[in-house]
N, C-alpha and C. Protein backbone atom coordinates (compact mmCIF):
# COMPACT_ATOMS: atom_id res chain seq x y z
N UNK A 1 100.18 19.40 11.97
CA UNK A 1 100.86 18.16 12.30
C UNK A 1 102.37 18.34 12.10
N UNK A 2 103.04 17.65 12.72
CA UNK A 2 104.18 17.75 12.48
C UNK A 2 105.08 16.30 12.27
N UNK A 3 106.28 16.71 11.96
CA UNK A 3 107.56 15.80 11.34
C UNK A 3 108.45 15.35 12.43
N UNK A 4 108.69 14.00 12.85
CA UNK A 4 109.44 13.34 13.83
C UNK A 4 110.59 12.71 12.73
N UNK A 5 112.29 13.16 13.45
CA UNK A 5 113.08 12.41 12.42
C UNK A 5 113.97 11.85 13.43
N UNK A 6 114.29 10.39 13.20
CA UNK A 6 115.29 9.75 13.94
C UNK A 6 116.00 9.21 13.38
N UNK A 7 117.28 9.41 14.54
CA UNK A 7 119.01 9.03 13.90
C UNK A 7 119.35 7.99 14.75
N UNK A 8 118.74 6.56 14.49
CA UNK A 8 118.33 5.85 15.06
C UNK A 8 120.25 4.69 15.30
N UNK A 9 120.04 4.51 16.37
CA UNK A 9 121.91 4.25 16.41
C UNK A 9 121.58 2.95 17.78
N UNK A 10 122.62 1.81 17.60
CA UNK A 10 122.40 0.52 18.29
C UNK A 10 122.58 0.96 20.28
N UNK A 11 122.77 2.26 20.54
CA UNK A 11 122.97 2.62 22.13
C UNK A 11 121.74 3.82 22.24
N UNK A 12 122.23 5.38 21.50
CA UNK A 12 121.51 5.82 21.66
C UNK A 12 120.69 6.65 19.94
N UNK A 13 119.65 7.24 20.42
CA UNK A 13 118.75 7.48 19.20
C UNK A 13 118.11 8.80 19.23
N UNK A 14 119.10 9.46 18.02
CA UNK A 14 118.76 11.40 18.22
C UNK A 14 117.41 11.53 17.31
N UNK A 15 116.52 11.97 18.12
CA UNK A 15 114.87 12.78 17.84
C UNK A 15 114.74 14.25 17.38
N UNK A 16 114.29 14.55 16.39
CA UNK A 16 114.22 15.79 16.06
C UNK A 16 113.00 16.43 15.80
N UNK A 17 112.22 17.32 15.47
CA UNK A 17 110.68 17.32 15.15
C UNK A 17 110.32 18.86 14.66
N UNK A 18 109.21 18.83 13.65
CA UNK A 18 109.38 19.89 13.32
C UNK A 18 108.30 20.86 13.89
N UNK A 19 108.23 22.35 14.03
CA UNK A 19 107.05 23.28 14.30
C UNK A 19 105.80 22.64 13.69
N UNK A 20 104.43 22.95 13.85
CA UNK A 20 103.48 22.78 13.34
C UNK A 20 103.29 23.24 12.09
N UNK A 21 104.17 24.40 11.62
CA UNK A 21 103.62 24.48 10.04
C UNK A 21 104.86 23.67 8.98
N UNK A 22 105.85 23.42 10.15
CA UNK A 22 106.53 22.22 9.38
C UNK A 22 107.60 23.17 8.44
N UNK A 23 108.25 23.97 9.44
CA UNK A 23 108.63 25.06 8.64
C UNK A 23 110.20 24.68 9.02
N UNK A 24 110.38 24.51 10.10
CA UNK A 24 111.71 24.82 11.21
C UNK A 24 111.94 23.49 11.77
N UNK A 25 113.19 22.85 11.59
CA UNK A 25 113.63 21.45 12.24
C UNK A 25 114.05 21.93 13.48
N UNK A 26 113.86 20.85 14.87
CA UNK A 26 114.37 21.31 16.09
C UNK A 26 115.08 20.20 17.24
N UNK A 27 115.86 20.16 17.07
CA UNK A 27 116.85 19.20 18.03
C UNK A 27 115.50 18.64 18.80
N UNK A 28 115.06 17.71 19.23
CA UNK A 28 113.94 17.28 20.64
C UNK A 28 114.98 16.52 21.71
N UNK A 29 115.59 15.24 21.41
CA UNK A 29 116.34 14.52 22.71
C UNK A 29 117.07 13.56 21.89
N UNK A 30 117.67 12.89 23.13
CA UNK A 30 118.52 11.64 22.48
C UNK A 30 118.13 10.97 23.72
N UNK A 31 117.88 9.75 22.84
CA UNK A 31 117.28 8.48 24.13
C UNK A 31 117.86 7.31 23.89
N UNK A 32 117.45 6.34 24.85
CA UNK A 32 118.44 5.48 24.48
C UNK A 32 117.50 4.65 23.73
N UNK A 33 118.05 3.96 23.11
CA UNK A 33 117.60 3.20 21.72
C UNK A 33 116.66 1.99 22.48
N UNK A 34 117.01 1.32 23.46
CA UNK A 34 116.22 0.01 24.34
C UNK A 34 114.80 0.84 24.44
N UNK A 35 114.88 2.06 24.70
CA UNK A 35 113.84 2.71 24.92
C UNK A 35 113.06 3.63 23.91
N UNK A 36 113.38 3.46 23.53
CA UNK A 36 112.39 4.49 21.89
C UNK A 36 110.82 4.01 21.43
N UNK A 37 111.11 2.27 21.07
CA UNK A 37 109.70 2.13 20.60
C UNK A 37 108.47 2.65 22.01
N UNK A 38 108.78 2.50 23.54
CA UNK A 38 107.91 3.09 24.23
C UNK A 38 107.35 4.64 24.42
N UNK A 39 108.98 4.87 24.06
CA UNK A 39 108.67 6.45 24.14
C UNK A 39 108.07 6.93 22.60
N UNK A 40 108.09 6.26 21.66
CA UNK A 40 107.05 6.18 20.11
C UNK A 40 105.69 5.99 20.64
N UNK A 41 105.53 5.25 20.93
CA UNK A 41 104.08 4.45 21.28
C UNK A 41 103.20 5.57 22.11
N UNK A 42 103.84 6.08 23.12
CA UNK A 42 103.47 7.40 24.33
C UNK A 42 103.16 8.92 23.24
N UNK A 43 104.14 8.97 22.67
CA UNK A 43 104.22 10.09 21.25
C UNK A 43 103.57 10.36 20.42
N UNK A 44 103.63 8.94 19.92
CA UNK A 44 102.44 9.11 18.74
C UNK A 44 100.96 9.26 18.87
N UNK A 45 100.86 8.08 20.51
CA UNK A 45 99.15 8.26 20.54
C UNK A 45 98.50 9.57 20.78
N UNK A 46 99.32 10.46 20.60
CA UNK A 46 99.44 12.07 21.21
C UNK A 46 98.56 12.58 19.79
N UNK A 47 98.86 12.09 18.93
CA UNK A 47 98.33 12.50 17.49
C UNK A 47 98.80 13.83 16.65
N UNK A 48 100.06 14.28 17.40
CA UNK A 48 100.28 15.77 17.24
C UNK A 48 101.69 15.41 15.53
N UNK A 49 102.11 13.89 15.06
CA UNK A 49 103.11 13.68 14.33
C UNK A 49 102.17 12.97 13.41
N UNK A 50 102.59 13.36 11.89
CA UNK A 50 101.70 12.04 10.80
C UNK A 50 102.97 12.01 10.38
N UNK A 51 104.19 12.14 10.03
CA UNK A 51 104.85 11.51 9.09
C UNK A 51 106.23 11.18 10.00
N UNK A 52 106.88 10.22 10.00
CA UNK A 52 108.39 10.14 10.48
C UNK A 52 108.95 9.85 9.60
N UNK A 53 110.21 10.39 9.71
CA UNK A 53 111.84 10.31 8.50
C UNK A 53 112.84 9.88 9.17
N UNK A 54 113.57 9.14 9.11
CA UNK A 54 114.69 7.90 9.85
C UNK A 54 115.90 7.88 9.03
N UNK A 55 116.79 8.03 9.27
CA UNK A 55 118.03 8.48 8.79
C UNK A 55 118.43 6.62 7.94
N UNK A 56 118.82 7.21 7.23
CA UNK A 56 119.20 5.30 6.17
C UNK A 56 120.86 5.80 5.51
N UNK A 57 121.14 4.89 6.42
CA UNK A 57 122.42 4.92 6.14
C UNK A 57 123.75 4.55 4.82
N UNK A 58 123.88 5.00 4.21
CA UNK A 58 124.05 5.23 3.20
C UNK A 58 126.08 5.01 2.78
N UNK A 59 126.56 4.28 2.31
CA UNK A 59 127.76 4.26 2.38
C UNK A 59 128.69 5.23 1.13
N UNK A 60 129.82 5.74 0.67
CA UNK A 60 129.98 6.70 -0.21
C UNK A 60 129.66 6.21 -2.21
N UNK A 61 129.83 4.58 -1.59
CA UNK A 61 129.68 3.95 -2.58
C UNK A 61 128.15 3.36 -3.04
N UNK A 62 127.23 4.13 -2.57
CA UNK A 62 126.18 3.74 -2.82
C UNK A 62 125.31 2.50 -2.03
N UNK A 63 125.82 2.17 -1.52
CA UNK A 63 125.32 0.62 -0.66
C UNK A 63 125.36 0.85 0.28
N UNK A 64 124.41 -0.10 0.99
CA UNK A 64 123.90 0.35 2.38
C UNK A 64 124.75 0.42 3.82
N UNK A 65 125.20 0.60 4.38
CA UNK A 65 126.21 0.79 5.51
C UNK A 65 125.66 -0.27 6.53
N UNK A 66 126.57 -1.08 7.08
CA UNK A 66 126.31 -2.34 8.14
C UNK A 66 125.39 -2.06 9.02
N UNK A 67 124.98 -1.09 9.81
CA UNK A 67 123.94 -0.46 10.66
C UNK A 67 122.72 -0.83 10.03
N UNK A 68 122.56 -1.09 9.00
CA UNK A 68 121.02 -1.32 8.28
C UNK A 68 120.42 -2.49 9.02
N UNK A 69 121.70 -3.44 9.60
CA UNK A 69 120.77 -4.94 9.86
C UNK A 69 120.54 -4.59 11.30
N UNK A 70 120.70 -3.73 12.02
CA UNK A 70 119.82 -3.51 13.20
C UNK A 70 118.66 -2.35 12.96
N UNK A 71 118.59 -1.46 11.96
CA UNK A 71 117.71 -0.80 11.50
C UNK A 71 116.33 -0.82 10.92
N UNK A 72 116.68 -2.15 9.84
CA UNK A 72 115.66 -2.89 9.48
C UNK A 72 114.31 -3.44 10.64
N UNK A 73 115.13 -4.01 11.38
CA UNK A 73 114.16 -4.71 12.74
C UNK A 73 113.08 -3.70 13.52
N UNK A 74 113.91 -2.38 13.34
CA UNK A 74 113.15 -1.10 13.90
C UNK A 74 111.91 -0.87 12.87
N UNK A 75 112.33 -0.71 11.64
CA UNK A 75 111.48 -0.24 10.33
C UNK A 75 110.00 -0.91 10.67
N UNK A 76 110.89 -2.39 10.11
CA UNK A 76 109.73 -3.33 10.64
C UNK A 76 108.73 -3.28 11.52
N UNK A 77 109.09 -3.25 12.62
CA UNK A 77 108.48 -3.07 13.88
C UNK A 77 107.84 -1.37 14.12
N UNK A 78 107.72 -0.30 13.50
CA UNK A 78 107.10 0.33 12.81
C UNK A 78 106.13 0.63 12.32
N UNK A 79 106.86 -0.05 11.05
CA UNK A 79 105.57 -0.36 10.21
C UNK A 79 104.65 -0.87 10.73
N UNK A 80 104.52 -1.91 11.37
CA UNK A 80 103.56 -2.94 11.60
C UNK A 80 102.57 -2.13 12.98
N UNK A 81 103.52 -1.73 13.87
CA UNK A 81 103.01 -0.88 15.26
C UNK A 81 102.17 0.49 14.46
N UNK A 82 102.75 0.82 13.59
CA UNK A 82 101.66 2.61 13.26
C UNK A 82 101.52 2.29 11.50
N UNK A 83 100.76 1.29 11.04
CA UNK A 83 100.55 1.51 10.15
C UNK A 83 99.78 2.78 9.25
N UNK A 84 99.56 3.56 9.79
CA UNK A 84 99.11 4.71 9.75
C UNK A 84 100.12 5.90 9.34
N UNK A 85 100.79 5.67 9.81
CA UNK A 85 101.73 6.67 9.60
C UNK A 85 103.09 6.84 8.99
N UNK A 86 103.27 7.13 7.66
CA UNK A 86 103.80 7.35 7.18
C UNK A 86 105.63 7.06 7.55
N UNK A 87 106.67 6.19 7.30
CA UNK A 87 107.94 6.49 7.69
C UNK A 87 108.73 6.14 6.66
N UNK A 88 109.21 7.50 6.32
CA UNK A 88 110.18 7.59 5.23
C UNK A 88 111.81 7.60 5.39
N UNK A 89 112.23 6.20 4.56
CA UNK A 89 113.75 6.55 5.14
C UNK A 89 114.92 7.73 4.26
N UNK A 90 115.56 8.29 4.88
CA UNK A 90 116.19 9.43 4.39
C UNK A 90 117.65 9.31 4.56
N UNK A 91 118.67 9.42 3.23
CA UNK A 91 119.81 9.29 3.34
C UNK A 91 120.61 10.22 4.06
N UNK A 92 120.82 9.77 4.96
CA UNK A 92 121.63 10.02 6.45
C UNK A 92 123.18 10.64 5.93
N UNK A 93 123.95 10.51 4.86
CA UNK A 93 125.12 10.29 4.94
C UNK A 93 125.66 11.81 5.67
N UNK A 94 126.92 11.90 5.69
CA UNK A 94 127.59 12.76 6.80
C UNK A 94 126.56 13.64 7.91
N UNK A 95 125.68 13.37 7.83
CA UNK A 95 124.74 13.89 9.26
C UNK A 95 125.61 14.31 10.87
N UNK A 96 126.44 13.54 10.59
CA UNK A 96 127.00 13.43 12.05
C UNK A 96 128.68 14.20 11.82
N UNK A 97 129.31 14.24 10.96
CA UNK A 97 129.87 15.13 10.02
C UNK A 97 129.43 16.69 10.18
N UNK A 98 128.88 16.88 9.73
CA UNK A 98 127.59 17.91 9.79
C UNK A 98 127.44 18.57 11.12
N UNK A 99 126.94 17.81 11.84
CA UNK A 99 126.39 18.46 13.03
C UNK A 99 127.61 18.83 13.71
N UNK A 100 129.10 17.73 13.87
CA UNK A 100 130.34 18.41 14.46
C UNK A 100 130.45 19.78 13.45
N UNK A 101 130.72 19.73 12.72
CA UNK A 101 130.95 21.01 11.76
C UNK A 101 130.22 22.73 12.53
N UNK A 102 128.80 21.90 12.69
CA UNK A 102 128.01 22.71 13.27
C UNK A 102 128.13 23.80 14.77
N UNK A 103 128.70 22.43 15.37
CA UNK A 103 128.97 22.51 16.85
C UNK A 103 130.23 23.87 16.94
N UNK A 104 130.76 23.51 15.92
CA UNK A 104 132.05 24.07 16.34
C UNK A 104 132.05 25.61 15.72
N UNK A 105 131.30 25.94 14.70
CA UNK A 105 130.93 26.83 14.46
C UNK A 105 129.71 27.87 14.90
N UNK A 106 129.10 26.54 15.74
CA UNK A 106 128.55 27.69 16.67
C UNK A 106 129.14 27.97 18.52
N UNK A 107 130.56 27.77 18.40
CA UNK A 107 131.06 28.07 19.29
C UNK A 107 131.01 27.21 20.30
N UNK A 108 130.82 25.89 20.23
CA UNK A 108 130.95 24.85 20.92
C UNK A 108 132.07 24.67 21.98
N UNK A 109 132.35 24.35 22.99
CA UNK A 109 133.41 23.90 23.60
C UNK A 109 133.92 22.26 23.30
N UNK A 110 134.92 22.27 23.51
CA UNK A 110 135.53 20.87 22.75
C UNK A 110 134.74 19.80 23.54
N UNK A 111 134.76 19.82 25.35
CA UNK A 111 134.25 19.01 26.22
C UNK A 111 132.83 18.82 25.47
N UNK A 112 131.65 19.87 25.32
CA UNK A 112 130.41 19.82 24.95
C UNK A 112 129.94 19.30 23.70
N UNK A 113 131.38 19.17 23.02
CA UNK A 113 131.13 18.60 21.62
C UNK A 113 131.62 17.11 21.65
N UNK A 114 132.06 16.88 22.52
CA UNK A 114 132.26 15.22 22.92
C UNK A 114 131.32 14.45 23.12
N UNK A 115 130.39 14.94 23.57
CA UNK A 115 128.60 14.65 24.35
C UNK A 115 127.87 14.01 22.99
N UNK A 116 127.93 12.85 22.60
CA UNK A 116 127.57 11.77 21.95
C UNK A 116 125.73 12.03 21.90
N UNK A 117 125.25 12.17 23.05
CA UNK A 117 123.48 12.87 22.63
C UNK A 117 123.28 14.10 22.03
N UNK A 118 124.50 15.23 22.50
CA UNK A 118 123.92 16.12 21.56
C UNK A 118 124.22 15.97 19.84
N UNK A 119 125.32 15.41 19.39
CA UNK A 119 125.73 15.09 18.62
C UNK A 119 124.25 13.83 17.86
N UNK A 120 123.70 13.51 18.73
CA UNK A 120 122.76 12.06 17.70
C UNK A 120 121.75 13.47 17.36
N UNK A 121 121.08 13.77 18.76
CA UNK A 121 120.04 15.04 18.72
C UNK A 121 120.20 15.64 17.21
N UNK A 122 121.32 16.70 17.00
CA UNK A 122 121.77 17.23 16.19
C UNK A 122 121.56 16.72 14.94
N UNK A 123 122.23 15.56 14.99
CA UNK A 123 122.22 14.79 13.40
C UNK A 123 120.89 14.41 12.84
N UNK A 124 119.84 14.19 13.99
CA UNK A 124 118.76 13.90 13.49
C UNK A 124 118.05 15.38 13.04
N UNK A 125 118.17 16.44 13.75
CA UNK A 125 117.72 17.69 13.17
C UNK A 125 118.37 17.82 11.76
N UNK A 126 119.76 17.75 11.23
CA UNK A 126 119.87 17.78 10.34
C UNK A 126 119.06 16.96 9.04
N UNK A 127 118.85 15.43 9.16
CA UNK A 127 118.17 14.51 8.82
C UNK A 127 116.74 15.34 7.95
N UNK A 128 116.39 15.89 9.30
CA UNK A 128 114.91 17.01 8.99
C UNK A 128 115.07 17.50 8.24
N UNK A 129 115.95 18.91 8.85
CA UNK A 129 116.42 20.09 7.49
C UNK A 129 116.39 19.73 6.10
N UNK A 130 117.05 18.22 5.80
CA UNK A 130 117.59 18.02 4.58
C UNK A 130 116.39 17.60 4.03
N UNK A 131 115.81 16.68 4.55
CA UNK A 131 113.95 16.29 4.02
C UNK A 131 113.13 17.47 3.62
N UNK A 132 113.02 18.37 4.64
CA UNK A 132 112.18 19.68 4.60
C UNK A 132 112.41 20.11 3.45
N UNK A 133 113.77 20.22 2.86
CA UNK A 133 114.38 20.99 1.55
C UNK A 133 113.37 20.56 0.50
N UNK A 134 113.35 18.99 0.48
CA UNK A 134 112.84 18.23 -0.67
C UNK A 134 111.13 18.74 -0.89
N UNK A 135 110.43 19.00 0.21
CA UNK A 135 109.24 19.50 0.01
C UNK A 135 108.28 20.16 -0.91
């Protein structure tokens, strides 16, 4: 089974997921957020994910970052849609930090690092990585 992590954002929403032995985080897509719970619903009944991790946004001061009150509604709606399955929220902070860092060190072009999906994509793979650690 594997690990679905989203960097769940009010336009669009970076997906990440892990190999089957749950070893290796892997960029999957960035979608747009209007569209996620369908493309969840299509995903999950697949049976191939038991646990999701959702980036929780986290401010430097400890408290929750304004994004939570459209986040929450997602959680919710979640929970209630796959009670079954496990969704753990995971402190997100510089994720997106991170992944520019990333970009540019792996030789990114400036234009390609402007690209706002690869950048969510990204952040949510990171999201993974950092969960996976905790294991």
């Amino acid at each position: 089974m594997r690990i679905l992590a989203i960097d769940y954002g009010q336009k669009r929403t970076g997906l990440a997921v892990t190999d089957v032995l749950r070893i290796t985080a892997n960029p999957l897509l960035t979608i747009e957020t209007r569209l996620l719970q369908d493309w969840l619903k299509t995903e999950l009944a697949k049976g191939e994910i038991d646990t999701v991790v959702i980036g929780h946004p986290i401010q430097l001061n400890g408290e929750e970052s304004d994004s939570m009150r459209y986040i929450r509604p997602f959680i919710g709606w979640f929970r209630k849609q796959f009670p079954a399955i496990p969704l753990v929220e995971y402190d997100e902070r510089f994720t997106s930090t991170i992944a520019h860092q990333a970009m540019i060190a792996g030789g990114m072009k400036k234009k390609d690092r402007r690209d706002k999906a690869v950048v969510d994509k990204l952040a949510a793979c990171i999201i993974l990585e950092d969960y996976l650690s905790t294991l």
